[in-house]
C-alpha atoms as a PDB file:
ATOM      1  CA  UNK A   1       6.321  -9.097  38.361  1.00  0.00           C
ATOM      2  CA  UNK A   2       5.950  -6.639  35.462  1.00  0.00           C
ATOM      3  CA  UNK A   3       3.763  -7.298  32.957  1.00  0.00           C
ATOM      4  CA  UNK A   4       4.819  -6.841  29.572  1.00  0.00           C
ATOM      5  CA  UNK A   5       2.795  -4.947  26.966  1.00  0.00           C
ATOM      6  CA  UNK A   6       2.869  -6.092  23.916  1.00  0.00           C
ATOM      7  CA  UNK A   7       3.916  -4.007  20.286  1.00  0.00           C
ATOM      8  CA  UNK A   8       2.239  -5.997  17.839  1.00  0.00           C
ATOM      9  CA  UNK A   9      -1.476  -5.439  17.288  1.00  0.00           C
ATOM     10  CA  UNK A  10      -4.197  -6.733  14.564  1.00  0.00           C
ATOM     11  CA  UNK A  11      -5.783  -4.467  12.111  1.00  0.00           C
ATOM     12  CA  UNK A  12      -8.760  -4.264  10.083  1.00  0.00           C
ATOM     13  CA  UNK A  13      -8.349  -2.909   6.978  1.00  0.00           C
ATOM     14  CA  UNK A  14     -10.526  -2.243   3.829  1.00  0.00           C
ATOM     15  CA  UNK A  15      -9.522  -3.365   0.065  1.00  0.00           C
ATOM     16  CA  UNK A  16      -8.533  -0.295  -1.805  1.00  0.00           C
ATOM     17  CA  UNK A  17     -10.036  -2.240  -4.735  1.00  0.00           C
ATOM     18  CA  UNK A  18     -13.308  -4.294  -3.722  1.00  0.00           C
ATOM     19  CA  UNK A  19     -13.648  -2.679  -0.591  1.00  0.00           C
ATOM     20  CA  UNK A  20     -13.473  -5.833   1.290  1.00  0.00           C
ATOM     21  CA  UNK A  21     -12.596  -5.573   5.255  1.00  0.00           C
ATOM     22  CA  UNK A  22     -10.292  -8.239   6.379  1.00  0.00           C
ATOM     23  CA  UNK A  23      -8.049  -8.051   9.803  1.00  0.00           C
ATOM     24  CA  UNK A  24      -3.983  -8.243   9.063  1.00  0.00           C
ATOM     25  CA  UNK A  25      -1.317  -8.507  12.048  1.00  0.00           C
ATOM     26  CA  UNK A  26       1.006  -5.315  12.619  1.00  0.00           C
ATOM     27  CA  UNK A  27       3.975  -7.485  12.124  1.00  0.00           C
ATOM     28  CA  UNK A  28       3.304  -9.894   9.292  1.00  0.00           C
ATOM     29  CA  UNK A  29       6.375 -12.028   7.949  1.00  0.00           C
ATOM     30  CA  UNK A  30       4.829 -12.337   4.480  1.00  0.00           C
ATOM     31  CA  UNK A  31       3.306 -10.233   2.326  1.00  0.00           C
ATOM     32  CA  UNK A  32      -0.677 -10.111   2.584  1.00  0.00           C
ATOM     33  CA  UNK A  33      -2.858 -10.249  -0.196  1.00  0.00           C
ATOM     34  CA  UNK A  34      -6.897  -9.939  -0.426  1.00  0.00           C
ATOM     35  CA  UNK A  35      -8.714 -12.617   0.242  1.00  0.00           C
ATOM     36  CA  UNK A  36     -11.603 -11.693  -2.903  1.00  0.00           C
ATOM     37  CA  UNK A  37      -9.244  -9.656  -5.771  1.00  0.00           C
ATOM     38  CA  UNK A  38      -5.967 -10.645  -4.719  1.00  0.00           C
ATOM     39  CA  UNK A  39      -4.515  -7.226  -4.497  1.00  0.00           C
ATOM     40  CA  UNK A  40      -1.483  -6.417  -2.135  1.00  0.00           C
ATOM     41  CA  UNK A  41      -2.934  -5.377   1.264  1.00  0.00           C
ATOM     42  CA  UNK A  42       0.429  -5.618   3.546  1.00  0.00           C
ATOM     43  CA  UNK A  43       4.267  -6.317   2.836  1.00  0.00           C
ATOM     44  CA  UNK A  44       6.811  -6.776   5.552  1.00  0.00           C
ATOM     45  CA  UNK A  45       9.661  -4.329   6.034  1.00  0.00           C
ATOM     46  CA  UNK A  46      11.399  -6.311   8.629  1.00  0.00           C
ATOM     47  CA  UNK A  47       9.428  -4.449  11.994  1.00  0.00           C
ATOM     48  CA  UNK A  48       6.144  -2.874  11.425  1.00  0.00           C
ATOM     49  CA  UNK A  49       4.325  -3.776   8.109  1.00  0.00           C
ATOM     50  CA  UNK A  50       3.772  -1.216   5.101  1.00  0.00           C
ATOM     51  CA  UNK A  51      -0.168  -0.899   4.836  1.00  0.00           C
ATOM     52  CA  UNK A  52      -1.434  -0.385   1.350  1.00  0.00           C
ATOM     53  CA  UNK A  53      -4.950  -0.881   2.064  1.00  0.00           C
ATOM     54  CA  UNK A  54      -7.262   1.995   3.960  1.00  0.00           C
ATOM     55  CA  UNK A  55      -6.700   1.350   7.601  1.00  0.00           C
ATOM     56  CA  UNK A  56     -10.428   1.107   9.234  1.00  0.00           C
ATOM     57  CA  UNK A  57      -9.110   0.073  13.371  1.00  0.00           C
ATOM     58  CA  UNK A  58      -6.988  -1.333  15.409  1.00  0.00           C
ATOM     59  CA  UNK A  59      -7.637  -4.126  17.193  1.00  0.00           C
END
């Protein structure tokens, strides 16, 4: 059997506004906000997310 790899990942990214780290999933199907300020870290765009945080690693 072949083992399938999967294309979704999690990522840590830091809070372009209070600098606070928090992991996100590639493929979220709502939009993300920051757990301390509330600003929008990730929005769905149907496949892949649209980051608007500072992307620290993938996990």
């Amino acid at each position: 059997m072949k083992k399938s790899i999967p294309d979704s990942k999690f990522i840590k990214v830091r809070c372009s506004k209070c600098k606070n780290e928090q992991v996100v999933f590639s493929k979220p199907t709502s939009t993300v906000s920051c757990l301390v300020c509330g600003t929008l870290i990730a929005k769905p765009t149907g496949g892949k997310t649209r980051i608007e945080a500072r992307v620290l690693e993938t996990l």
